[in-house]
Protein backbone atom coordinates (compact mmCIF):
# COMPACT_ATOMS: atom_id res chain seq x y z
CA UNK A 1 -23.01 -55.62 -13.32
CA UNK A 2 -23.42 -51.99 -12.85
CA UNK A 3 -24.27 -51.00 -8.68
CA UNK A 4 -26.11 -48.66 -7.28
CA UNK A 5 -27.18 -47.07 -3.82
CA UNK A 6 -30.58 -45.98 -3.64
CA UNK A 7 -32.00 -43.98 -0.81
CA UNK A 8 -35.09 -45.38 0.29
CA UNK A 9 -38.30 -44.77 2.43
CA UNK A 10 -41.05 -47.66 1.65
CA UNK A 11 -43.01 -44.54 0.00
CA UNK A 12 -43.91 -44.80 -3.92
CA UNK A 13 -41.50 -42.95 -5.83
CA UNK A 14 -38.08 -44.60 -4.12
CA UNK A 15 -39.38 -47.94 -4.71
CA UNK A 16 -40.28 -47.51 -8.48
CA UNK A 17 -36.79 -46.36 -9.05
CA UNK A 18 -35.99 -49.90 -7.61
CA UNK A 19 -38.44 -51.54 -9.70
CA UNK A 20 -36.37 -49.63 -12.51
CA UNK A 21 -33.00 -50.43 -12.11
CA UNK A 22 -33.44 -54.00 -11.04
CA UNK A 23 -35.45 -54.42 -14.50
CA UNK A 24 -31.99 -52.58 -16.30
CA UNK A 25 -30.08 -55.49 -14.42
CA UNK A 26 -28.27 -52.94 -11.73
CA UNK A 27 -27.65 -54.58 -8.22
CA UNK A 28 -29.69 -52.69 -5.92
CA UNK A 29 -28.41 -51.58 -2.49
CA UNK A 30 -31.47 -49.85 -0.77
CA UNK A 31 -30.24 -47.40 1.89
CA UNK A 32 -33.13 -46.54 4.98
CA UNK A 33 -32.33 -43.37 6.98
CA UNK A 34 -34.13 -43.07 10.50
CA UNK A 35 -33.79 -39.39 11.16
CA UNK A 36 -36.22 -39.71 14.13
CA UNK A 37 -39.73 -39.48 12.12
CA UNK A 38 -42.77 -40.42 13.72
CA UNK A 39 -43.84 -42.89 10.95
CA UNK A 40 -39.99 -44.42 10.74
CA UNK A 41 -41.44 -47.54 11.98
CA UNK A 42 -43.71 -48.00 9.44
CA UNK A 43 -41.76 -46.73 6.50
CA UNK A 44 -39.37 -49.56 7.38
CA UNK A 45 -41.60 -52.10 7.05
CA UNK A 46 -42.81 -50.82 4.19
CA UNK A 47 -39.35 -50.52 2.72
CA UNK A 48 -39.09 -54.39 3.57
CA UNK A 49 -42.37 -55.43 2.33
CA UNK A 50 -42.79 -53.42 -1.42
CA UNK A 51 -39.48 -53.78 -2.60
CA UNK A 52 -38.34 -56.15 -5.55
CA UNK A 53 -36.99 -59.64 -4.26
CA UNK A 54 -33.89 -58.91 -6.66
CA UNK A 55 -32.41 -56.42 -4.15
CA UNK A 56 -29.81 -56.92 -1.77
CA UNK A 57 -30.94 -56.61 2.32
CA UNK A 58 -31.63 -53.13 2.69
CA UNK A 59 -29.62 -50.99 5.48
CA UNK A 60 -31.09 -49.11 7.86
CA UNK A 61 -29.38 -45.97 9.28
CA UNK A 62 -29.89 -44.09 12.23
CA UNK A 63 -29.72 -39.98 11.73
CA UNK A 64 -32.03 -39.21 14.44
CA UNK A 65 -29.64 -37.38 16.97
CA UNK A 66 -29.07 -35.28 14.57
CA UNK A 67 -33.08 -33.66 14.99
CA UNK A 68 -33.53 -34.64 18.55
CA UNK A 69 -35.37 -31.89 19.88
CA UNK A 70 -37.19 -30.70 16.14
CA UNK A 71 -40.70 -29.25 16.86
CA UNK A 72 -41.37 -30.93 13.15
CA UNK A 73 -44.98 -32.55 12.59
CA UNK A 74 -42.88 -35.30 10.87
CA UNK A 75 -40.47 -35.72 14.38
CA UNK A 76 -43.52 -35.21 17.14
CA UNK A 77 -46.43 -36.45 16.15
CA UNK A 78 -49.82 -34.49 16.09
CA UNK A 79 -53.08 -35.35 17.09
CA UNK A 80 -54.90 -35.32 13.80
CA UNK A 81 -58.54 -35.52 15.96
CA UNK A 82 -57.58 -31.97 17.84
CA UNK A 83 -53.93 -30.27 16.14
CA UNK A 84 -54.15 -28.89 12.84
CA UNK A 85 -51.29 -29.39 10.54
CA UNK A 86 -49.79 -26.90 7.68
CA UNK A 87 -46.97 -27.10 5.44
CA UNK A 88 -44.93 -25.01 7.82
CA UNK A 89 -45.31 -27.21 10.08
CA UNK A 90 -43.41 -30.06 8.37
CA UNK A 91 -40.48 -28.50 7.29
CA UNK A 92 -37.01 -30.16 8.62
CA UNK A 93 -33.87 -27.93 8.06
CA UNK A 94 -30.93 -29.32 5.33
CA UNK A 95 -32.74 -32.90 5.68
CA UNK A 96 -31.98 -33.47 1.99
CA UNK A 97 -28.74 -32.35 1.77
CA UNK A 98 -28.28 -34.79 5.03
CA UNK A 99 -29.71 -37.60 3.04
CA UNK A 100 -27.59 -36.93 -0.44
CA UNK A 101 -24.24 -36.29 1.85
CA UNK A 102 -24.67 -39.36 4.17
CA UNK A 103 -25.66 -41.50 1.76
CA UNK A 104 -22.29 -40.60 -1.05
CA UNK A 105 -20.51 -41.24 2.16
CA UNK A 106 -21.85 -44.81 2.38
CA UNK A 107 -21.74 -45.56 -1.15
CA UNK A 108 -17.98 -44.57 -1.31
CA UNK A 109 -17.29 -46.02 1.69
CA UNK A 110 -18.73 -49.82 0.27
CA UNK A 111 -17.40 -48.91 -3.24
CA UNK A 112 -20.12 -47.53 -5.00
CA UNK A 113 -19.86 -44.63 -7.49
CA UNK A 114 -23.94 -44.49 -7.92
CA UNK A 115 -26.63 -43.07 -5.72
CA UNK A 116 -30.27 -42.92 -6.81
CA UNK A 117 -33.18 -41.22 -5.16
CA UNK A 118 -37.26 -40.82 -5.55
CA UNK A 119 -36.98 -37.03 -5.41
CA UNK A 120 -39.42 -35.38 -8.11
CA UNK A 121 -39.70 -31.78 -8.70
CA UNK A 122 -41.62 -31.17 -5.31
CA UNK A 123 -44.58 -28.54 -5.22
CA UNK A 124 -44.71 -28.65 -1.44
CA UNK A 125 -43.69 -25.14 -0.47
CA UNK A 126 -41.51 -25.80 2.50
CA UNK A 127 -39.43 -28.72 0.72
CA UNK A 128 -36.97 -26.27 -1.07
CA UNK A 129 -34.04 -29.24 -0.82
CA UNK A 130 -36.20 -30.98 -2.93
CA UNK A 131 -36.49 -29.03 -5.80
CA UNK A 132 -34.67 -29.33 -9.57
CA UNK A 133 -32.59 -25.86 -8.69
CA UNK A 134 -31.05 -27.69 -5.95
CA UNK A 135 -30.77 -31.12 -7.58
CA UNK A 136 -28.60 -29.79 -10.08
CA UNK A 137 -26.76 -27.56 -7.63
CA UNK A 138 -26.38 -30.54 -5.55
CA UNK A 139 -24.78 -32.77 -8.48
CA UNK A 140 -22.49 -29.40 -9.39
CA UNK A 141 -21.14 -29.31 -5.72
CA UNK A 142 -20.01 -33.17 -5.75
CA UNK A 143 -18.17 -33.07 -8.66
CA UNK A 144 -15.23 -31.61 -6.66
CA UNK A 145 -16.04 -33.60 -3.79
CA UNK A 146 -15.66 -37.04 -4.69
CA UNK A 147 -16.41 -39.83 -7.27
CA UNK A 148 -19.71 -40.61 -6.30
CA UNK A 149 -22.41 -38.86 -8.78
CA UNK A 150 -26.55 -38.54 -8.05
CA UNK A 151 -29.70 -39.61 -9.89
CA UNK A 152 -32.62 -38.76 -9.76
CA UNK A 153 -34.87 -40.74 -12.50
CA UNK A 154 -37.80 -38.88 -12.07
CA UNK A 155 -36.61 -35.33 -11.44
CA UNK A 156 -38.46 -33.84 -14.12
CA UNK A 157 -41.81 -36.03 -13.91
CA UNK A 158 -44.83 -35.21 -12.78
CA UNK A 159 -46.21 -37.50 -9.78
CA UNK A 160 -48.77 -39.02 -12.18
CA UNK A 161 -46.08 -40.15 -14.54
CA UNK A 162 -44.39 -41.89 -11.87
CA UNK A 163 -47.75 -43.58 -10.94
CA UNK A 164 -48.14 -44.59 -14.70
CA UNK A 165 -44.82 -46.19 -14.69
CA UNK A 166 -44.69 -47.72 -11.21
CA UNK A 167 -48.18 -49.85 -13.51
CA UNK A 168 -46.34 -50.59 -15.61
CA UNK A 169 -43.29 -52.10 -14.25
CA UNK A 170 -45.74 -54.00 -11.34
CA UNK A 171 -45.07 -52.21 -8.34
CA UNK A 172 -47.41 -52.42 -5.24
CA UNK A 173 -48.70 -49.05 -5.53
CA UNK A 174 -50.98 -49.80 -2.84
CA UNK A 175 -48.91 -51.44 -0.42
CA UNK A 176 -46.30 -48.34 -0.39
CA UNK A 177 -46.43 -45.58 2.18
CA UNK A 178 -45.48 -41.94 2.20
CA UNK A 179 -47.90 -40.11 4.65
CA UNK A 180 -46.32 -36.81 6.61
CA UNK A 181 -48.59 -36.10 9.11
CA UNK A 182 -49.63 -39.87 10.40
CA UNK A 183 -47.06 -42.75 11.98
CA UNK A 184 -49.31 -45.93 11.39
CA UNK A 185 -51.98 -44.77 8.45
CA UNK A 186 -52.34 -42.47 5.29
CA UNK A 187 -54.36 -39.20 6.59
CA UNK A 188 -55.25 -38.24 3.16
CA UNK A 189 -54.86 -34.22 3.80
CA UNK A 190 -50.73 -33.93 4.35
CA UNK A 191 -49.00 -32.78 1.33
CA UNK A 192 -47.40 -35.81 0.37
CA UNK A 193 -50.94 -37.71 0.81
CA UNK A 194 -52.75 -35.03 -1.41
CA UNK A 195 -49.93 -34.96 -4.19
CA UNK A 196 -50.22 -38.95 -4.34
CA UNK A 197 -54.27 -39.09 -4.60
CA UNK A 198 -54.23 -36.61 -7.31
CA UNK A 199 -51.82 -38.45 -8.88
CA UNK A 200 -53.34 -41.27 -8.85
CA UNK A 201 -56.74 -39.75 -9.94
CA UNK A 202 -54.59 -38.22 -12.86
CA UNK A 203 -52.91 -41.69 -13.91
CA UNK A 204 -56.95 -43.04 -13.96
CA UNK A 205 -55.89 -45.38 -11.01
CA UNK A 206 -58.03 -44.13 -8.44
C-alpha cells in the first residue's frame, strides 16, 4: 500500500486531499503543525473531527517557538469589534517553507517518501510561499536534498474546483475550518474566509 504524509490544518482543502488519497487506497498519515496561531485550538479539533475514519491518528507538532514574539493577526489575536485587519497584517515570514521542510523531515524520519499538502495557487497577496512559482521551486530544491518528493493535488485548481470535488467525494464542507483573522468562529471578511464563500457561491453550494 502506497503511504503518504499529508500536512494538515482541519481547513477545506487539506482534508479533501485526504478524502482523495484514502479513496486511491494510500495510508494516510495526517501531520498538524502548531506554529503558535490563535485559532490552533480549533483547527485541531477540526483536524480530528472532518477527517476520513480510514486515516491513521493524526500528529500534532509544536513549531510555535519558532514565531514567539510575531506581531501576526494569525499569532495575536485582534479584536474584530474595534482592530481592523488587512492582508499585511497576516503575513508570517518562510511559514511555508517551515511547513514543507519540517514535515520531509518527519516523513523521512518514519519512512515515508510522500508528502501531500492543500496548497492551491493562492491569490492572497502576502502568501508568496504559497504560490505555483514557489511550489515548483520548492520540489526543484529537494531533489538534491533527499528522497522525499511534494504534492500538491490541487496546485493548479481554482478554490471552486476543490469545493466541487470535496461534493463529490463526501467531505464535511461545513464542518471544516480555515478562518485567519478569528480563533473560535469564521469572520467571513479575512482572505481565506472571502476566497472560501466565493467559492462556494461559484461551485452553486452556497
Amino acid at each position: 500500500m502506497k503511504r503518504a504524509l499529508v500536512m494538515v490544518s482541519g481547513g477545506l482543502d487539506s482534508t479533501t486531499v485526504c478524502h482523495l488519497l484514502v479513496k486511491a487506497g494510500t495510508e494516510v498519515h495526517p501531520i498538524f503543525f502548531d506554529y503558535g496561531q490563535h485559532c490552533a485550538e480549533t483547527e485541531w479539533a477540526k483536524v480530528n473531527e472532518v477527517l476520513p475514519t480510514e486515516v491513521l491518528p493524526p500528529e500534532r507538532i509544536n513549531l510555535s517557538d519558532i514565531f514567539k514574539g510575531s506581531t501576526s493577526r494569525m499569532i495575536v489575536e485582534a479584536d474584530l469589534w474595534t482592530e481592523a485587519v488587512v492582508d499585511d497584517d497576516l503575513y508570517i515570514p518562510y511559514r511555508t517553507m517551515l511547513f514543507f521542510a519540517s514535515a520531509a523531515a518527519r516523513a523521512q524520519t518514519v519512512g515515508i517518501l510522500d508528502v501531500y499538502s492543500g496548497f492551491i495557487n493562492s491569490n492572497h497577496a502576502k502568501e508568496i510561499d504559497c504560490s505555483t512559482e514557489f511550489m515548483n521551486g520548492l520540489d526543484e530544491l529537494s531533489v538534491g536534498v533527499g528522497a522525499v518528493r511534494f504534492h500538491a493535488p490541487f496546485g493548479t485548481w481554482l478554490k471552486s474546483d476543490v469545493v466541487r470535488e470535496a461534493v463529490k467525494l463526501g467531505v464535511p464542507v461545513g464542518r471544516t475550518f480555515s478562518c485567519q483573522a478569528s480563533s473560535s468562529f469564521p469572520c467571513g471578511a479575512c482572505p481565506n474566509c472571502v476566497e472560501r464563500l466565493n467559492a462556494l457561491t461559484e461551485a452553486g453550494i452556497a
